[in-house]
N, C-alpha and C. Protein backbone atom coordinates (compact mmCIF):
# COMPACT_ATOMS: atom_id res chain seq x y z
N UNK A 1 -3.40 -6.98 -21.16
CA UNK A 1 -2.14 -6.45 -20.68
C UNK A 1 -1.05 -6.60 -21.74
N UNK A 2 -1.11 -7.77 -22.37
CA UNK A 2 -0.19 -7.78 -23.64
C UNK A 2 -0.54 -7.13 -24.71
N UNK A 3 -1.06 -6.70 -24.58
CA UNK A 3 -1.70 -5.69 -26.25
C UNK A 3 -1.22 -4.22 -25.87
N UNK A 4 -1.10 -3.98 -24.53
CA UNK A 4 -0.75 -2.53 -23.88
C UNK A 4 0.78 -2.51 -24.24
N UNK A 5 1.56 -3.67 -23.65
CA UNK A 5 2.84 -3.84 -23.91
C UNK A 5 3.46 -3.71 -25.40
N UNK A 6 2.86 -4.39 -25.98
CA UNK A 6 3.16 -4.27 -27.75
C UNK A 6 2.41 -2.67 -28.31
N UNK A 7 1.82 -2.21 -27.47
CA UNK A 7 1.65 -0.76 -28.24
C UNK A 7 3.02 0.07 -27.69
N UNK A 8 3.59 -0.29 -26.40
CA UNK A 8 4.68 0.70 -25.59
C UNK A 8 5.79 0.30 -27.06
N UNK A 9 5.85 -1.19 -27.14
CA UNK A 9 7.01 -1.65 -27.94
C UNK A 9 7.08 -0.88 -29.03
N UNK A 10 6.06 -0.76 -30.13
CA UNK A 10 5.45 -0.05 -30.98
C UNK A 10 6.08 1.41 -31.25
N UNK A 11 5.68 1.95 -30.23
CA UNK A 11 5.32 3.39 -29.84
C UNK A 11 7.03 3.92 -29.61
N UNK A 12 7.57 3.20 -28.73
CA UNK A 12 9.30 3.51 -28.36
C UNK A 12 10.25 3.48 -29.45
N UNK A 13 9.51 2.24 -30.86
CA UNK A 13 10.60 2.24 -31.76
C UNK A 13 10.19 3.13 -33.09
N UNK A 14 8.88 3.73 -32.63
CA UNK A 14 8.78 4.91 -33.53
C UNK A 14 9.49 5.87 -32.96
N UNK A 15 9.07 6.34 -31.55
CA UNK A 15 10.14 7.14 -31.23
C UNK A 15 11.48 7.38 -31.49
N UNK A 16 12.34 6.05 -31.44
CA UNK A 16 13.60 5.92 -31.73
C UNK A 16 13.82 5.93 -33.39
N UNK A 17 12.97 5.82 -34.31
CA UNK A 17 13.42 5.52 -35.55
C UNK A 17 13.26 7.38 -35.93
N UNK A 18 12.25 7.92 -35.08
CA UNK A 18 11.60 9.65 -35.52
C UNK A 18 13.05 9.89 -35.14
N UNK A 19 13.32 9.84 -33.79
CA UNK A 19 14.69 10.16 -33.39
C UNK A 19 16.16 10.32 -34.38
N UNK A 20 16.50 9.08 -34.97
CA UNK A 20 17.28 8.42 -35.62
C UNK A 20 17.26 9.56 -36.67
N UNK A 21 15.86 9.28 -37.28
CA UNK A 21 15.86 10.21 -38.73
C UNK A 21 15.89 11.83 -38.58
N UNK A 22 15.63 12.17 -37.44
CA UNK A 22 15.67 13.57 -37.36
C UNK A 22 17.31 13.89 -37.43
N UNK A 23 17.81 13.38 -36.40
CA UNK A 23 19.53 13.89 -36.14
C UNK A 23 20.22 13.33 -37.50
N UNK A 24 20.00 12.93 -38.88
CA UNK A 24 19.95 12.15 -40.09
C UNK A 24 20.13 13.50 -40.86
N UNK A 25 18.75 14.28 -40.33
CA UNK A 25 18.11 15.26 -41.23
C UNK A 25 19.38 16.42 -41.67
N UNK A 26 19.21 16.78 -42.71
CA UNK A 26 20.03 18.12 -43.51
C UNK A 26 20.29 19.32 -41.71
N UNK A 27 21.10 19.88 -42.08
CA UNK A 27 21.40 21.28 -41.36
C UNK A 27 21.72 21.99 -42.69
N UNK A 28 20.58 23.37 -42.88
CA UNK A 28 20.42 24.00 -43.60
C UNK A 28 20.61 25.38 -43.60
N UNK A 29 22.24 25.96 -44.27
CA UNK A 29 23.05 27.40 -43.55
C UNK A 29 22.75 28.28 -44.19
N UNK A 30 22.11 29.19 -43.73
CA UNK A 30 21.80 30.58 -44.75
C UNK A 30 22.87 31.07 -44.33
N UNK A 31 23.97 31.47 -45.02
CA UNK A 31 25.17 32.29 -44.87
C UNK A 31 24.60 33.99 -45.62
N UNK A 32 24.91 34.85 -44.86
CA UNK A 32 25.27 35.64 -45.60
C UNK A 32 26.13 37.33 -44.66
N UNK A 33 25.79 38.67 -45.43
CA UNK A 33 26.40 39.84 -44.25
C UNK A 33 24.94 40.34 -44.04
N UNK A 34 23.83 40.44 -44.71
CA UNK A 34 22.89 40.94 -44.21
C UNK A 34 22.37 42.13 -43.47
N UNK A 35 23.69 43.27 -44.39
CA UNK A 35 23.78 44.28 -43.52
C UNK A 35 22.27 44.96 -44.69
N UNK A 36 21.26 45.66 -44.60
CA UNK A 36 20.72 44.65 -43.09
C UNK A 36 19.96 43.60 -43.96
N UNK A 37 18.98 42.77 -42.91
CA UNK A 37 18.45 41.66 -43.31
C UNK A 37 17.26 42.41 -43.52
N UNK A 38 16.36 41.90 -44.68
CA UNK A 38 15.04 42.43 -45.58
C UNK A 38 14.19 41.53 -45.91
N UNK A 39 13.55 41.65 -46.16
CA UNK A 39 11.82 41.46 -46.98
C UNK A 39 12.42 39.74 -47.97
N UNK A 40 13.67 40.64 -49.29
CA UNK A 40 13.79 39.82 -50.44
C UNK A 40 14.67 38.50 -49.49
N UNK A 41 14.92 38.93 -48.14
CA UNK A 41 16.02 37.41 -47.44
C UNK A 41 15.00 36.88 -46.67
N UNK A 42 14.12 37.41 -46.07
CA UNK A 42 13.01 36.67 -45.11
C UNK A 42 12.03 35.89 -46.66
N UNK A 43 11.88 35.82 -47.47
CA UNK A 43 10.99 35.29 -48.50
C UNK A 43 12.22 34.23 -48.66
N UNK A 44 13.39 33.96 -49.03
CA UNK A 44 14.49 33.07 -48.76
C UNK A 44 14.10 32.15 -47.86
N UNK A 45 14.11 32.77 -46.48
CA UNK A 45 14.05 31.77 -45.49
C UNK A 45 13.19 31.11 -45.29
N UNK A 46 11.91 31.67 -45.40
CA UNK A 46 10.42 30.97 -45.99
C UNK A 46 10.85 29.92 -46.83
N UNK A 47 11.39 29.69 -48.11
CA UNK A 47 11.61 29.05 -48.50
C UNK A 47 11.99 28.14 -48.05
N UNK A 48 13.18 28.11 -47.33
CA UNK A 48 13.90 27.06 -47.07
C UNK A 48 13.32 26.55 -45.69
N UNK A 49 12.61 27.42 -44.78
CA UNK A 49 11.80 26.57 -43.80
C UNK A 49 10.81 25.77 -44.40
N UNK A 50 9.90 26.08 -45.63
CA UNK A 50 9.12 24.98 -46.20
C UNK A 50 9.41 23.79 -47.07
N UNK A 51 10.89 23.74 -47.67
CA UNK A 51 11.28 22.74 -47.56
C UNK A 51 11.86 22.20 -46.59
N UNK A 52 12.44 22.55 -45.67
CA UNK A 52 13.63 21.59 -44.98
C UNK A 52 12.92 21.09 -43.33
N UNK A 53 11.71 22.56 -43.27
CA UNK A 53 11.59 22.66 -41.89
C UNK A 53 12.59 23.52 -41.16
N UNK A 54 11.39 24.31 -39.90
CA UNK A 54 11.81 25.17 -39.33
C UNK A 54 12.91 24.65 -38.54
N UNK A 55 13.23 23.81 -37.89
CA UNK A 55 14.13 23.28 -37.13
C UNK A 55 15.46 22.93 -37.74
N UNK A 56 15.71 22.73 -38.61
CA UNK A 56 17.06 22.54 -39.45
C UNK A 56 17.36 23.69 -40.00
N UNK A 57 16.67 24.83 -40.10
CA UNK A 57 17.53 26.41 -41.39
C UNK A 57 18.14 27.12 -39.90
N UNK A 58 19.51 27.30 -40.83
CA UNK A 58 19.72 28.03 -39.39
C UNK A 58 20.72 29.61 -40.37
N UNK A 59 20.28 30.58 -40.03
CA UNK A 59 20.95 31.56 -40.44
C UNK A 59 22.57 31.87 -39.88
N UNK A 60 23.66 32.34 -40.67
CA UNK A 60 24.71 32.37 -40.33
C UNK A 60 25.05 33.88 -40.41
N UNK A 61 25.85 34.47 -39.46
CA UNK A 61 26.34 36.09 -40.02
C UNK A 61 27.02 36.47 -38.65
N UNK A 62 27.99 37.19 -39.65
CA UNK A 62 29.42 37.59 -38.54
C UNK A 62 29.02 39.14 -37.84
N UNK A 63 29.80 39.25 -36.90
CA UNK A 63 29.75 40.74 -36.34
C UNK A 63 30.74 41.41 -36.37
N UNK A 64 30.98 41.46 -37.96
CA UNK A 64 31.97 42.55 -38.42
C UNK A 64 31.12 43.43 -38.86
N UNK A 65 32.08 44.94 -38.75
CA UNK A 65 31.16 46.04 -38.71
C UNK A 65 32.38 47.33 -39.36
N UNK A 66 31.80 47.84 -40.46
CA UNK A 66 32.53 48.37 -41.16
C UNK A 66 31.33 50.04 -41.70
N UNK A 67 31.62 50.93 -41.49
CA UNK A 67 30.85 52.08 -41.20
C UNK A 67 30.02 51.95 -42.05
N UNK A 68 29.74 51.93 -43.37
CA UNK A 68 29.32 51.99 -44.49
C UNK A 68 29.06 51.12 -45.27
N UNK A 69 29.99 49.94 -45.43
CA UNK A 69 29.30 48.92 -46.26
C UNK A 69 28.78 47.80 -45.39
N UNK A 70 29.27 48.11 -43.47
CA UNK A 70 28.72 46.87 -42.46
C UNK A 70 28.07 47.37 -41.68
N UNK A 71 27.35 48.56 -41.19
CA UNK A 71 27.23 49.01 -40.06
C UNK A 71 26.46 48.45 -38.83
N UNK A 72 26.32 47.25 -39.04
CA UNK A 72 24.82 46.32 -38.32
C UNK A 72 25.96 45.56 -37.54
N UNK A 73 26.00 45.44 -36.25
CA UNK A 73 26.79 44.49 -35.29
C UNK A 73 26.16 43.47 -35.53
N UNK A 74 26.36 41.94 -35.43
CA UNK A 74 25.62 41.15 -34.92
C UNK A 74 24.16 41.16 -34.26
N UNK A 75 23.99 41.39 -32.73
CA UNK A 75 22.81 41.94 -32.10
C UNK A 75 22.12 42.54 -32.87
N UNK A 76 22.60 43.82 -33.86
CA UNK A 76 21.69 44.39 -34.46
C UNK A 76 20.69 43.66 -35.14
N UNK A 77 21.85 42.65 -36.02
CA UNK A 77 21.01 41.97 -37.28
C UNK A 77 19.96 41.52 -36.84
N UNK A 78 20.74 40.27 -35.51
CA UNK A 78 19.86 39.60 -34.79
C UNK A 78 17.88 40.02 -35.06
N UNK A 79 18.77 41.11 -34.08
CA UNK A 79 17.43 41.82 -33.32
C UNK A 79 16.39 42.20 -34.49
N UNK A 80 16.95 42.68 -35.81
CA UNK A 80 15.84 42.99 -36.68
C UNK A 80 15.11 41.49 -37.38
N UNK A 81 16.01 40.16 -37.26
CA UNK A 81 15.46 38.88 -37.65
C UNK A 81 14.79 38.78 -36.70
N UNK A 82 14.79 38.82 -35.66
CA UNK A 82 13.92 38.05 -34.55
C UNK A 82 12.57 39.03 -34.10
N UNK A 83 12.80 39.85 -34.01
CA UNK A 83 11.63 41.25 -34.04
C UNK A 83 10.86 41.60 -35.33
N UNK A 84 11.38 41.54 -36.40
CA UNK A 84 10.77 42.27 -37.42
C UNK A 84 10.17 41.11 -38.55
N UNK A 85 10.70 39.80 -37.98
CA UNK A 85 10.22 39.21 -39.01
C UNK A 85 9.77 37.40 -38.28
N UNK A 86 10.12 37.83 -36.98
CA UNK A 86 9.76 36.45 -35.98
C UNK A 86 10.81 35.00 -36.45
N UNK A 87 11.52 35.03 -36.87
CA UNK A 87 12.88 34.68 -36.50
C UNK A 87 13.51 33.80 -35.24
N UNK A 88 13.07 32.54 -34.96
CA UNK A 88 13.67 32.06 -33.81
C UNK A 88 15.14 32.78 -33.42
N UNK A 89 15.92 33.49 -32.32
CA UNK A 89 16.91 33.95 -32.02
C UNK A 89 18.25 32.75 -31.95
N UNK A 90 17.59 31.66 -31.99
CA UNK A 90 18.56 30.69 -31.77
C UNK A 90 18.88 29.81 -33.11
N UNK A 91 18.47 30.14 -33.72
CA UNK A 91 18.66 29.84 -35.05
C UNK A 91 19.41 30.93 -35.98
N UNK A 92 20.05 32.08 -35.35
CA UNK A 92 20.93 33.08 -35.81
C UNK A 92 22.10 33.14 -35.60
N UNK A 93 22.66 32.29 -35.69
CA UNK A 93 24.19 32.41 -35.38
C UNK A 93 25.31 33.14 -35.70
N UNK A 94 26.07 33.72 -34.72
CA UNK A 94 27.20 34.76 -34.97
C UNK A 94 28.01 33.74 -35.36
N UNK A 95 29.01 33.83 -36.50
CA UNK A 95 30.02 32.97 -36.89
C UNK A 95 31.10 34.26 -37.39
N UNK A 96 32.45 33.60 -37.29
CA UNK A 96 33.42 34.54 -38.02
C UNK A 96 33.54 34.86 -38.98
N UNK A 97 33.01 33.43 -40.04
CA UNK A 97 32.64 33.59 -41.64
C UNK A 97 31.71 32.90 -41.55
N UNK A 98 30.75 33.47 -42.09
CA UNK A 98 29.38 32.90 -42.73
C UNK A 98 29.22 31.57 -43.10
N UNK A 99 30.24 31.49 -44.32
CA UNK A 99 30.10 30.69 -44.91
C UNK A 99 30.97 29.89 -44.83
N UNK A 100 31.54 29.54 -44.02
CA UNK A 100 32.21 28.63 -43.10
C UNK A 100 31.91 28.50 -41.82
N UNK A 101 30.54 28.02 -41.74
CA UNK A 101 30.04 28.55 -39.75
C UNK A 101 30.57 27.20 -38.88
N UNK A 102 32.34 27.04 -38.52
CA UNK A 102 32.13 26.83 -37.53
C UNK A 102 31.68 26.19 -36.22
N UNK A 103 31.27 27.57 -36.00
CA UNK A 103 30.78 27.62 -34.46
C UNK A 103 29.25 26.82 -34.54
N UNK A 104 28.66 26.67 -35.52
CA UNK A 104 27.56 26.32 -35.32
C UNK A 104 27.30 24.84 -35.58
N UNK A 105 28.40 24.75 -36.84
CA UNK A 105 28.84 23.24 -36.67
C UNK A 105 29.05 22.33 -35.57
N UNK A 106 30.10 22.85 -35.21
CA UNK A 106 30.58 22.31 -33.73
C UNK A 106 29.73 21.57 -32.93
N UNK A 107 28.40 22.48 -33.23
CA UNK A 107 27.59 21.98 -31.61
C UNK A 107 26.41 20.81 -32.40
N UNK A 108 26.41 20.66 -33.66
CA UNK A 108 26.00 19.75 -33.87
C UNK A 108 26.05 18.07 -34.44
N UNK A 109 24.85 17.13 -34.38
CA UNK A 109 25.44 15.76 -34.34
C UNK A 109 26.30 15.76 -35.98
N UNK A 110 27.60 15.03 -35.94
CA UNK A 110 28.72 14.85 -36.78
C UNK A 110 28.43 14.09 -38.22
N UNK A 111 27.49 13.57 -38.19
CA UNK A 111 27.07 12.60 -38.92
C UNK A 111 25.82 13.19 -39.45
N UNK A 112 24.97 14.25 -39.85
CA UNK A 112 24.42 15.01 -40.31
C UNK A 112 24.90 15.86 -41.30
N UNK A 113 24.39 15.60 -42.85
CA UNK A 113 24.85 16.63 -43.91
C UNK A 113 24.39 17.84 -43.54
N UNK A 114 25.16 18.77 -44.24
CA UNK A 114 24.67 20.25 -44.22
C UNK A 114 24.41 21.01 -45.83
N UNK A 115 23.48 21.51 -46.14
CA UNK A 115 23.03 22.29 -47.54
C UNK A 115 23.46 23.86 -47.26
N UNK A 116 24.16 24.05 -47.55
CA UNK A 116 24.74 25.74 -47.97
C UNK A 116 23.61 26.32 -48.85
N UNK A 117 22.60 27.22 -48.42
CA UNK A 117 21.71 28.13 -49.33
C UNK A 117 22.32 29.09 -49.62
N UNK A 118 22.32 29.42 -50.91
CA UNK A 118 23.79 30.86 -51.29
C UNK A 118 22.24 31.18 -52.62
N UNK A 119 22.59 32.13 -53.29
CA UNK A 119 21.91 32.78 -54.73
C UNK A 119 23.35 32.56 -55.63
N UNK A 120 22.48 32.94 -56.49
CA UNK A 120 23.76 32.99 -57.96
C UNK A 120 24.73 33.87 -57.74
N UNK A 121 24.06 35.37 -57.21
CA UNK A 121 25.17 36.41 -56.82
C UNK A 121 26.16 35.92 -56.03
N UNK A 122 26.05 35.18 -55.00
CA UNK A 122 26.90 34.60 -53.79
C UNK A 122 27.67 33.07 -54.16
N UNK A 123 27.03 32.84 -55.34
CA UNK A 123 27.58 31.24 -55.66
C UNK A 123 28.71 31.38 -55.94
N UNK A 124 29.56 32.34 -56.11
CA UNK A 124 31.10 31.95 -56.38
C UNK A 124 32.30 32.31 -54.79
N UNK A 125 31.56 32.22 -53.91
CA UNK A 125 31.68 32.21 -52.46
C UNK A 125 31.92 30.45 -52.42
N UNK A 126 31.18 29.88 -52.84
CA UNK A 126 31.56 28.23 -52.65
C UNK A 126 31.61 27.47 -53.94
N UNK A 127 32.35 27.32 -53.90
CA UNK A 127 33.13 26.77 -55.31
C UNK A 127 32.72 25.14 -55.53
N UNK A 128 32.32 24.60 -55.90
CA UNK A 128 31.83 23.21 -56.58
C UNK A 128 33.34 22.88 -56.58
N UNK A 129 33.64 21.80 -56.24
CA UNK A 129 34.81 20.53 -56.20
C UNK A 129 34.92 19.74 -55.23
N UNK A 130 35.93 19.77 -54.42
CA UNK A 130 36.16 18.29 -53.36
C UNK A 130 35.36 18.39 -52.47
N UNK A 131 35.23 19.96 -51.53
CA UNK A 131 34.27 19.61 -50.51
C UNK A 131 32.64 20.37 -50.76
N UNK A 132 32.51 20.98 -51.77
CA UNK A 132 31.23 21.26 -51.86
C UNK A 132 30.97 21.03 -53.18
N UNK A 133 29.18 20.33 -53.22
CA UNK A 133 28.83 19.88 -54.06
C UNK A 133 27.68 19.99 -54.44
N UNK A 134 26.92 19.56 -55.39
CA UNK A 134 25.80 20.58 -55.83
C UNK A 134 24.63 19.53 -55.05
N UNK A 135 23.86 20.61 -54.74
CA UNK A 135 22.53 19.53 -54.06
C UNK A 135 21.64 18.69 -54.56
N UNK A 136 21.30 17.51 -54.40
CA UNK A 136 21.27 16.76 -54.84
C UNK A 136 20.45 15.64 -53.75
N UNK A 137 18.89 16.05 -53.83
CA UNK A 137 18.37 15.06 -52.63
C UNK A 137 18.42 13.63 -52.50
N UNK A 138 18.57 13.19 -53.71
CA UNK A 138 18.90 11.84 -54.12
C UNK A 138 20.30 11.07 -53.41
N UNK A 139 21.27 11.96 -53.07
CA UNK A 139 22.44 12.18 -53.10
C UNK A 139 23.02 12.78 -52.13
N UNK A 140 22.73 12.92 -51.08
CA UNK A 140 23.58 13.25 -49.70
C UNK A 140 23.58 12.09 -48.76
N UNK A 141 24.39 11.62 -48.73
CA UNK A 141 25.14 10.76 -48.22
C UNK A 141 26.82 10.99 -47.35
N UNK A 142 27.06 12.18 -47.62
CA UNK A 142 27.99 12.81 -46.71
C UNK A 142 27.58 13.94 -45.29
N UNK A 143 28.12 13.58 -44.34
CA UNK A 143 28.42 14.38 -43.39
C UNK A 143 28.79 15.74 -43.57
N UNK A 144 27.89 16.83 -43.09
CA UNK A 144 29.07 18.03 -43.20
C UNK A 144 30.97 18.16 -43.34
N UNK A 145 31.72 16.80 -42.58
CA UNK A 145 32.69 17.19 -42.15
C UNK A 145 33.22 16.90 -43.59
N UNK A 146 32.49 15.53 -44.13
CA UNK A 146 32.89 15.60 -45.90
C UNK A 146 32.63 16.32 -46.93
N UNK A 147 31.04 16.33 -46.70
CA UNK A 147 31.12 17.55 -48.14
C UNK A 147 29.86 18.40 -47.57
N UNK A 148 29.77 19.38 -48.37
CA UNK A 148 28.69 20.25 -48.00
C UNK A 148 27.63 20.64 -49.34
N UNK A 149 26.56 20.60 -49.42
CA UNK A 149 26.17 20.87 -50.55
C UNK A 149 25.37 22.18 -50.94
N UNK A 150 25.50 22.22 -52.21
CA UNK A 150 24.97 24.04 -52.18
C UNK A 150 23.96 23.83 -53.12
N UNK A 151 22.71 24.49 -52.37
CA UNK A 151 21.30 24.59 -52.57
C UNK A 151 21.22 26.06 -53.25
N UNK A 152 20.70 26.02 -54.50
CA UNK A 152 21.05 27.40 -55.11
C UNK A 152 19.08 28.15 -54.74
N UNK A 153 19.11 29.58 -54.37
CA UNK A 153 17.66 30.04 -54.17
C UNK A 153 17.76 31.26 -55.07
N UNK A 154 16.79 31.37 -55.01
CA UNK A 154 16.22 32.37 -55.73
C UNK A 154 16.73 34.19 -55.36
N UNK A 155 16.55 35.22 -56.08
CA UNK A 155 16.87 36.48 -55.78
C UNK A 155 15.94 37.26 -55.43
N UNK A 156 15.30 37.56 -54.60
CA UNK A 156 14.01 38.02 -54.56
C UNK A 156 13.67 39.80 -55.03
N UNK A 157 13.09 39.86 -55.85
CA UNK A 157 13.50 41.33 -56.57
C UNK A 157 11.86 41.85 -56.27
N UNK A 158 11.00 41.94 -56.03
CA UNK A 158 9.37 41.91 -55.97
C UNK A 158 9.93 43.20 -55.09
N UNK A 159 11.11 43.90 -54.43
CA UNK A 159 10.57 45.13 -53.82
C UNK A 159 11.47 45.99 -54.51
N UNK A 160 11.50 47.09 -55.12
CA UNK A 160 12.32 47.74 -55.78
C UNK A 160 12.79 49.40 -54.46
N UNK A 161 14.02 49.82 -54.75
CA UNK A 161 14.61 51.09 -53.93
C UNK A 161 15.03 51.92 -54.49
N UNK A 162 14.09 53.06 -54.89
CA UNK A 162 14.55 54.21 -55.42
C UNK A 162 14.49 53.90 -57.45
N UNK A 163 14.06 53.21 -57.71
CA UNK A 163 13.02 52.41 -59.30
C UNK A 163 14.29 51.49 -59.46
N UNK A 164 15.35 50.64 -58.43
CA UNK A 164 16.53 49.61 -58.38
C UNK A 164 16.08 48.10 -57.81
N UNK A 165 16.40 47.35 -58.16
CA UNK A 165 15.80 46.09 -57.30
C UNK A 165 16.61 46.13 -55.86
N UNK A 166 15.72 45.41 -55.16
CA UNK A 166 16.44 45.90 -53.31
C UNK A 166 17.65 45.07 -53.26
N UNK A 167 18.35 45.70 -52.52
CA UNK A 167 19.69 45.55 -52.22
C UNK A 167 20.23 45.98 -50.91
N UNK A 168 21.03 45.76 -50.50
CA UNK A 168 21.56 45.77 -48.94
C UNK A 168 22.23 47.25 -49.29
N UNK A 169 23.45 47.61 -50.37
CA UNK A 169 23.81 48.80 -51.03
C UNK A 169 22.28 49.85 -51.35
N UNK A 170 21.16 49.55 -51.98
CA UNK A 170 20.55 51.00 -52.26
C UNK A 170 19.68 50.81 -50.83
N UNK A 171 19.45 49.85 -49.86
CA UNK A 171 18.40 50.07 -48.66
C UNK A 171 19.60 51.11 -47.47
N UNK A 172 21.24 50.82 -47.87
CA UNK A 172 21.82 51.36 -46.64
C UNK A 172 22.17 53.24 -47.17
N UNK A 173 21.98 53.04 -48.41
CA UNK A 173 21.71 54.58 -49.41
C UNK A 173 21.16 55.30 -49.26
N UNK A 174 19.61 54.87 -49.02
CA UNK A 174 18.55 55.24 -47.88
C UNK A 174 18.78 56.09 -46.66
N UNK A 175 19.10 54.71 -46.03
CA UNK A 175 18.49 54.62 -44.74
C UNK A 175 20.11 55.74 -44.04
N UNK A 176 20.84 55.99 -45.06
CA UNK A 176 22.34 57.09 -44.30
C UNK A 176 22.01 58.55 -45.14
N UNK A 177 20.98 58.93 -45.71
CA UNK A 177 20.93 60.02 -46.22
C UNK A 177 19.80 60.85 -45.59
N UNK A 178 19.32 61.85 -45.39
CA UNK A 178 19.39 62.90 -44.92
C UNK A 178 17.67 62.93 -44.83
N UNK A 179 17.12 62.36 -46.08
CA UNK A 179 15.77 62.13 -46.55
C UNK A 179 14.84 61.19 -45.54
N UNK A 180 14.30 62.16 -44.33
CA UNK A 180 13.63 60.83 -43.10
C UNK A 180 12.40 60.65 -44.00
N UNK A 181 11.68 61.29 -44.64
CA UNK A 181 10.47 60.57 -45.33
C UNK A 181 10.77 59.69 -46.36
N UNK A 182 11.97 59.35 -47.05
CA UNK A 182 12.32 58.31 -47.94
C UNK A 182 12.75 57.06 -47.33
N UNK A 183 13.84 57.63 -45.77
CA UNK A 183 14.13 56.41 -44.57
C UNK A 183 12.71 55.93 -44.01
N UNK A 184 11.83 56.63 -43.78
CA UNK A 184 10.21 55.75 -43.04
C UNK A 184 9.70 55.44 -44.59
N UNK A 185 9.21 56.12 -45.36
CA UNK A 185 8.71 55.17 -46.56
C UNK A 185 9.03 53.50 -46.96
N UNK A 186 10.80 53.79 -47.00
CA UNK A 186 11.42 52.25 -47.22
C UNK A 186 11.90 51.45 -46.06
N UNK A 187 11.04 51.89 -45.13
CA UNK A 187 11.59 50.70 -44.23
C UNK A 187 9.53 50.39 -43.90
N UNK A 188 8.68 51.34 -43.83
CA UNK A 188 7.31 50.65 -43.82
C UNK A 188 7.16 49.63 -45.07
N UNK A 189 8.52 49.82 -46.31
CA UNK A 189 8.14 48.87 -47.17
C UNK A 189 8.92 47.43 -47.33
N UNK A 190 9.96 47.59 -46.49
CA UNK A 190 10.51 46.31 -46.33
C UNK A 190 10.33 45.74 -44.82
N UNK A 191 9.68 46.12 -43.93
CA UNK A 191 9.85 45.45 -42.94
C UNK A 191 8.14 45.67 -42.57
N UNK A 192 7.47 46.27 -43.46
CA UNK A 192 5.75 45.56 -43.12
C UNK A 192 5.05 47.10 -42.00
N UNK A 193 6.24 47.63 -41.38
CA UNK A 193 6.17 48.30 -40.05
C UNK A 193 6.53 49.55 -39.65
C-alpha cells in the first residue's frame, strides 16, 4: 500500500512540474496580412511547430480588407488555414495589428515569454531595442509584457508565379485576372488542391 502511495506522490509532482514547465513554455506569434496565406507560409509554420510545438505557434492576422492589396476578411484567411492546410482554427487569431497581438496576449498566462516569427522582409516591422530582442534560447528570461523576442525564418521561394518567386502581390495578380486556367493552375499549385 505504501509503494502505491509514493507512485501517486511521484506521479502528481510530475504532473505539476509538466504543468509548471508548460505555462513557462515560449508563445510563438506568426504575425503577418497573409492576404492570402500559401504553400511558402504553411512550410513557415511547419517550422515553427517542429521547433516550439504545435500548442504554443499561434498565427496572428487582422481583418482589414482593402480591395486589392487586402481582399481576404479574416474568416476568409481563417478558413483557407484551417481547410487547406489543417490549421487548428484556434490558433488563428484575429488581432488589430499582427504584430502587436493584443488580443491574444491577453488571454494568456503573464509570465510566459513570447518569440515574434517575422522573415528578413518583415524584420524592420520590429525593431531590436528596449522591448524586442533577438532570440536567444539561452536567454529568455522575460515575460512577453517585458520583452519579446524575434525569431528570424526563412523565405520560402521553392514555388515560383508566373517565372517570380511566390508572393501574396504575383498569387493576388493571378488569382484577379481574367485567365481561369492560370487561376486553377496556381492555386492546384499552392494549395496541393
Amino acid at each position: 500500500m505504501r509503494h502505491i502511495t509514493l507512485e501517486n506522490q511521484l506521479t502528481s509532482r510530475f504532473l505539476e512540474n509538466l504543468l509548471e514547465n508548460n505555462s513557462k513554455s515560449p508563445i510563438v506569434i506568426y504575425p503577418g496580412r497573409f492576404q492570402p496565406f500559401h504553400n511558402g507560409h504553411y512550410q513557415v509554420y511547419k517550422l515553427l511547430v517542429d521547433k516550439f510545438g504545435k500548442d504554443n505557434v499561434y498565427i496572428t492576422t487582422s481583418d482589414k480588407v482593402e480591395a486589392d492589396r487586402s481582399p481576404l476578411a479574416f474568416v476568409d484567411k481563417q478558413t483557407v488555414m484551417s481547410k487547406m492546410f489543417g490549421i487548428d482554427p484556434d490558433h488563428i487569431i484575429q488581432t488589430k495589428s499582427p504584430y502587436v497581438p493584443k488580443e491574444l496576449l491577453a488571454s494568456m498566462d503573464q509570465s510566459r515569454p513570447a518569440i515574434f516569427a517575422v522573415s528578413d522582409k518583415d524584420s524592420d516591422r520590429l525593431t531590436v531595442g528596449k522591448y524586442f530582442q533577438p532570440y536567444d534560447p539561452e536567454n529568455m528570461d522575460k515575460s512577453f509584457r517585458d520583452a519579446g523576442y524575434v525569431f528570424r525564418v526563412p523565405t520560402v521561394n521553392d514555388i515560383d508565379v508566373g517565372g517570380q518567386p511566390i508572393s501574396g502581390t504575383a498569387i493576388r495578380q493571378v488569382f484577379g485576372s481574367q485567365n481561369d486556367a492560370a487561376k486553377k493552375s496556381l492555386f492546384i499549385k499552392i494549395y496541393g488542391k
